[in-house]
C-alpha atoms as a PDB file:
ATOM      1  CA  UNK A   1    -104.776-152.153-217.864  1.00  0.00           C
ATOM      2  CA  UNK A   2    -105.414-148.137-218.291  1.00  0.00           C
ATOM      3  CA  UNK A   3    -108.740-148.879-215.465  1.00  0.00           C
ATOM      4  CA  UNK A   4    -106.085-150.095-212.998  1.00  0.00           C
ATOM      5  CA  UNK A   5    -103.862-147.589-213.655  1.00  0.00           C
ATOM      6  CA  UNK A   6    -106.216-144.922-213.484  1.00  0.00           C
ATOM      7  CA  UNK A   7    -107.876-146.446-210.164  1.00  0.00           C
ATOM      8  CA  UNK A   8    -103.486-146.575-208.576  1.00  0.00           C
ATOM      9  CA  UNK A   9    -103.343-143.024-209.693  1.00  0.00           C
ATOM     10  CA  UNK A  10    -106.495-141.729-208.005  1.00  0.00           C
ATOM     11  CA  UNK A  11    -105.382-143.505-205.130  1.00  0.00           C
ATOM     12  CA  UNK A  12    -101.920-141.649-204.944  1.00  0.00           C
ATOM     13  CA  UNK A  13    -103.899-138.149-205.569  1.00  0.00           C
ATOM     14  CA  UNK A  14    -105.847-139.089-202.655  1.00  0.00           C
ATOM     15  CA  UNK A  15    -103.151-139.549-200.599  1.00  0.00           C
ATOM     16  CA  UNK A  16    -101.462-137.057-201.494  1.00  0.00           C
ATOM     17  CA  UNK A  17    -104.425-134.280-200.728  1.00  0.00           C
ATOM     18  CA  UNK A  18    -105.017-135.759-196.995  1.00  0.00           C
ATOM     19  CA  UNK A  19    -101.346-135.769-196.244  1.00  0.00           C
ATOM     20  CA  UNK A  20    -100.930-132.307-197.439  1.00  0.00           C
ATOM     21  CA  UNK A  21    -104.175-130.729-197.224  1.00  0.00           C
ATOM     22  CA  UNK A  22    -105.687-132.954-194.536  1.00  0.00           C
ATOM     23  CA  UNK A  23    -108.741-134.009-195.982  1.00  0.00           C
ATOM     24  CA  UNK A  24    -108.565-135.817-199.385  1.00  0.00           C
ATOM     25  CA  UNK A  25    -111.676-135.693-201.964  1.00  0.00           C
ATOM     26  CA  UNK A  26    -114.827-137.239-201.389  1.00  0.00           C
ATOM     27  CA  UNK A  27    -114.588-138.803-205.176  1.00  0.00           C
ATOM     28  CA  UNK A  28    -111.887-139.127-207.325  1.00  0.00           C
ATOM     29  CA  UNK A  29    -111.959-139.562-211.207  1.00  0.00           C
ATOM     30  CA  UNK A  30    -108.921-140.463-213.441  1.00  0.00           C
ATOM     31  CA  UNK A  31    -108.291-140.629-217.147  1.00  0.00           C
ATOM     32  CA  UNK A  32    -105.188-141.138-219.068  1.00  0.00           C
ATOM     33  CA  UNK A  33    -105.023-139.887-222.754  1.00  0.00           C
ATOM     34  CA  UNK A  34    -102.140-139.868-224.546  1.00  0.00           C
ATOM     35  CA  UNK A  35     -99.409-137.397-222.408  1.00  0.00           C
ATOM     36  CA  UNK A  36    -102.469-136.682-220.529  1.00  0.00           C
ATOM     37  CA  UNK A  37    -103.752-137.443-217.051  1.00  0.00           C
ATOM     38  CA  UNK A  38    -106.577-135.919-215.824  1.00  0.00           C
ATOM     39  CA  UNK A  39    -108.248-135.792-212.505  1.00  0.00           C
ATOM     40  CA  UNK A  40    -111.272-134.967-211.801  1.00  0.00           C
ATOM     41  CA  UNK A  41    -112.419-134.454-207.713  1.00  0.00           C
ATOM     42  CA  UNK A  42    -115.462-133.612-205.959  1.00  0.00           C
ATOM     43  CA  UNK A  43    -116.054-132.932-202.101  1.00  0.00           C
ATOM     44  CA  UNK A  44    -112.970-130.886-201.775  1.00  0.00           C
ATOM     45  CA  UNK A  45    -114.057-128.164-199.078  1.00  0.00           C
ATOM     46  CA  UNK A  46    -113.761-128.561-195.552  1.00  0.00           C
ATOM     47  CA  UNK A  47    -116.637-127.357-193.105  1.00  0.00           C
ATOM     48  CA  UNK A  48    -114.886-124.036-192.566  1.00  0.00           C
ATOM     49  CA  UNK A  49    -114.266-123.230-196.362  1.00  0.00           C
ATOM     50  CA  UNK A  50    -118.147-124.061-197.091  1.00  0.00           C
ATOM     51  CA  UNK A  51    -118.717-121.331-194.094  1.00  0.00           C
ATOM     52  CA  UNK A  52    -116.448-119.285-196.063  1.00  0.00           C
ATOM     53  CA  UNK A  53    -117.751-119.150-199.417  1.00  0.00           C
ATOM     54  CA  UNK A  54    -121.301-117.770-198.574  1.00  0.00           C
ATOM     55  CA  UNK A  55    -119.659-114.481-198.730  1.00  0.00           C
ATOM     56  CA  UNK A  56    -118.323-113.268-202.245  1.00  0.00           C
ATOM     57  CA  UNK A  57    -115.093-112.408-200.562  1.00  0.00           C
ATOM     58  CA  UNK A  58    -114.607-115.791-198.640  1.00  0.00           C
ATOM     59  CA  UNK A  59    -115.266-117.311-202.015  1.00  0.00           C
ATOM     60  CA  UNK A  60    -112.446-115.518-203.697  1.00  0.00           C
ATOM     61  CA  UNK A  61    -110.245-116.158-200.616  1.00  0.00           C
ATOM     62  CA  UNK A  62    -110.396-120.636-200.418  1.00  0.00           C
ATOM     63  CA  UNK A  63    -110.423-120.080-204.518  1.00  0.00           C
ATOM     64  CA  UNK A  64    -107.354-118.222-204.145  1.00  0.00           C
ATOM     65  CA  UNK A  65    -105.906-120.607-201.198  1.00  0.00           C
ATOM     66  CA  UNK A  66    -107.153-123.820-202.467  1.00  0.00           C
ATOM     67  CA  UNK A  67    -105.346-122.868-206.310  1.00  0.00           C
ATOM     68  CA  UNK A  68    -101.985-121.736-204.252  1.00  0.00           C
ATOM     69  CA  UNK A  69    -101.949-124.602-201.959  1.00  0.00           C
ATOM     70  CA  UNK A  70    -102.310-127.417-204.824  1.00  0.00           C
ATOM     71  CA  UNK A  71     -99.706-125.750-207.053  1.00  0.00           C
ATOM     72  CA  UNK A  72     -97.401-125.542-203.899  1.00  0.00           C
ATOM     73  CA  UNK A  73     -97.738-129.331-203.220  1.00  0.00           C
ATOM     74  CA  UNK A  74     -96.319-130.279-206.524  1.00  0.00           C
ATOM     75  CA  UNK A  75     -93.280-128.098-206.255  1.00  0.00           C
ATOM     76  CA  UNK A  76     -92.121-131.311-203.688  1.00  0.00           C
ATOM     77  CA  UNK A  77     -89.289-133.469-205.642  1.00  0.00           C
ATOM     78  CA  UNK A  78     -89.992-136.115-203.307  1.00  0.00           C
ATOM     79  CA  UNK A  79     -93.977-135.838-204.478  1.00  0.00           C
ATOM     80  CA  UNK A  80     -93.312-135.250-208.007  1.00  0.00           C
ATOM     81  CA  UNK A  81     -90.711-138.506-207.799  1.00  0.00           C
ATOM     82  CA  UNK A  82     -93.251-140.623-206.712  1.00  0.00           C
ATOM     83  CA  UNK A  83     -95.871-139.696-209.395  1.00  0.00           C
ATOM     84  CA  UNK A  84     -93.060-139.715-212.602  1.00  0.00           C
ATOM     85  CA  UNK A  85     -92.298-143.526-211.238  1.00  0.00           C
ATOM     86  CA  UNK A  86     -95.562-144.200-210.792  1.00  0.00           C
ATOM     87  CA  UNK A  87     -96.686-143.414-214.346  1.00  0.00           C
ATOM     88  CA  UNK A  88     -93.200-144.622-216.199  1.00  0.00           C
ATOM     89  CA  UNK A  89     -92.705-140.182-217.595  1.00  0.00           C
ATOM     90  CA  UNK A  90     -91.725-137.764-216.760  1.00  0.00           C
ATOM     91  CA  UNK A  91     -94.386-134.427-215.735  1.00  0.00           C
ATOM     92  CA  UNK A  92     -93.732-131.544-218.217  1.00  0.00           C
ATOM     93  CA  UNK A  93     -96.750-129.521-216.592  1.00  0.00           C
ATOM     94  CA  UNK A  94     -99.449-129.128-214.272  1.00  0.00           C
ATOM     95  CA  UNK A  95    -102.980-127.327-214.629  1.00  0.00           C
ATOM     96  CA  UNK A  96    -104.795-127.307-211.581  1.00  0.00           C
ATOM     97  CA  UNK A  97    -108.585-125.153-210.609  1.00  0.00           C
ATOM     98  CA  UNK A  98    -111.409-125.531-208.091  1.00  0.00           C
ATOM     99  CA  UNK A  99    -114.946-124.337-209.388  1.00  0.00           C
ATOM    100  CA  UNK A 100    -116.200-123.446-205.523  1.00  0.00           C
ATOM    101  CA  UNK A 101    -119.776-123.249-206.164  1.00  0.00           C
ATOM    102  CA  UNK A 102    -120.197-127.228-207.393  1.00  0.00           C
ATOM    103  CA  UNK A 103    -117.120-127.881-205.375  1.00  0.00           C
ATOM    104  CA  UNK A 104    -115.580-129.836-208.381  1.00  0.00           C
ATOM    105  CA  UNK A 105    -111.472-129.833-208.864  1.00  0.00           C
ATOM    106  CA  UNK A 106    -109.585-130.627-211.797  1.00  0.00           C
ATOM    107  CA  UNK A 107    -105.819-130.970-212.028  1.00  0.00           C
ATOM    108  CA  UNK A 108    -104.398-131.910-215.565  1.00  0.00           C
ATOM    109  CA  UNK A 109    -100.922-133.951-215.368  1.00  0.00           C
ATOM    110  CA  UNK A 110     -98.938-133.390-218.187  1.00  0.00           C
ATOM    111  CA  UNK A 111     -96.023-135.857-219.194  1.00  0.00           C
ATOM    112  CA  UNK A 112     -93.004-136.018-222.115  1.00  0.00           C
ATOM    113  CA  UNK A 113     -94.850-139.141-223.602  1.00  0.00           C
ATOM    114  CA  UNK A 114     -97.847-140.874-224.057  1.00  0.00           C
ATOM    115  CA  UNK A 115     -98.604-142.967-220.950  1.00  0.00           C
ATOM    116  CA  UNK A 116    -100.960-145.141-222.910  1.00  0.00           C
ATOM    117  CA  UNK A 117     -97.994-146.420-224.822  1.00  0.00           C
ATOM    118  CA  UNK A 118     -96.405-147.880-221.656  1.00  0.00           C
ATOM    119  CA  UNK A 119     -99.240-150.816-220.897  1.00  0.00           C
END
């Protein structure tokens, strides 16, 4: 049961990054542990942001957009709704980084109770 909800929830983060960002991750990984859901993403950057980042300062600017931007999409109560109904909690916190230069994501969900305990 955890697979399938892992494989819904990677979907939802998927959809999620296109509609907001307009291009979702190439791959999308999902674990839940405990309070914990984390999501791992690769093939984030668009054409332009790979142009960006050969320059130290371009890389510091998508690092700095790309951090903003994801925080900023899960201020929505609509967006947050839809994930807290999705997983059965309620989010208590959310950790979200890019590393540019492998062009890897993680964002770290953070619920009031284990999600485990809900299969």
């Amino acid at each position: 049961m955890t697979k399938n909800l892992e494989h819904k929830f990677s979907m939802l983060i998927r959809e999620i990054r296109k509609e907001y960002i307009g291009n979702g991750p190439r791959e999308i990984t999902t674990r839940i542990t405990g309070p914990w859901v984390i999501c791992e993403m690769k093939g984030n950057l668009t054409n332009v942001e790979k142009f960006m980042i050969s320059s130290k300062e371009g890389e510091l600017m998508v690092h700095e957009a790309r951090t903003e931007l994801v925080k900023n999409i899960y201020k929505d109560p609509e967006l947050v709704k839809r994930i807290e109904e999705m997983m059965n909690a309620k989010i208590v916190s959310i950790f979200t980084d890019i590393n540019i230069e492998i062009d890897t994501a993680m964002t770290v969900f953070v619920f009031d109770e284990s999600i485990m305990d809900k299969e």
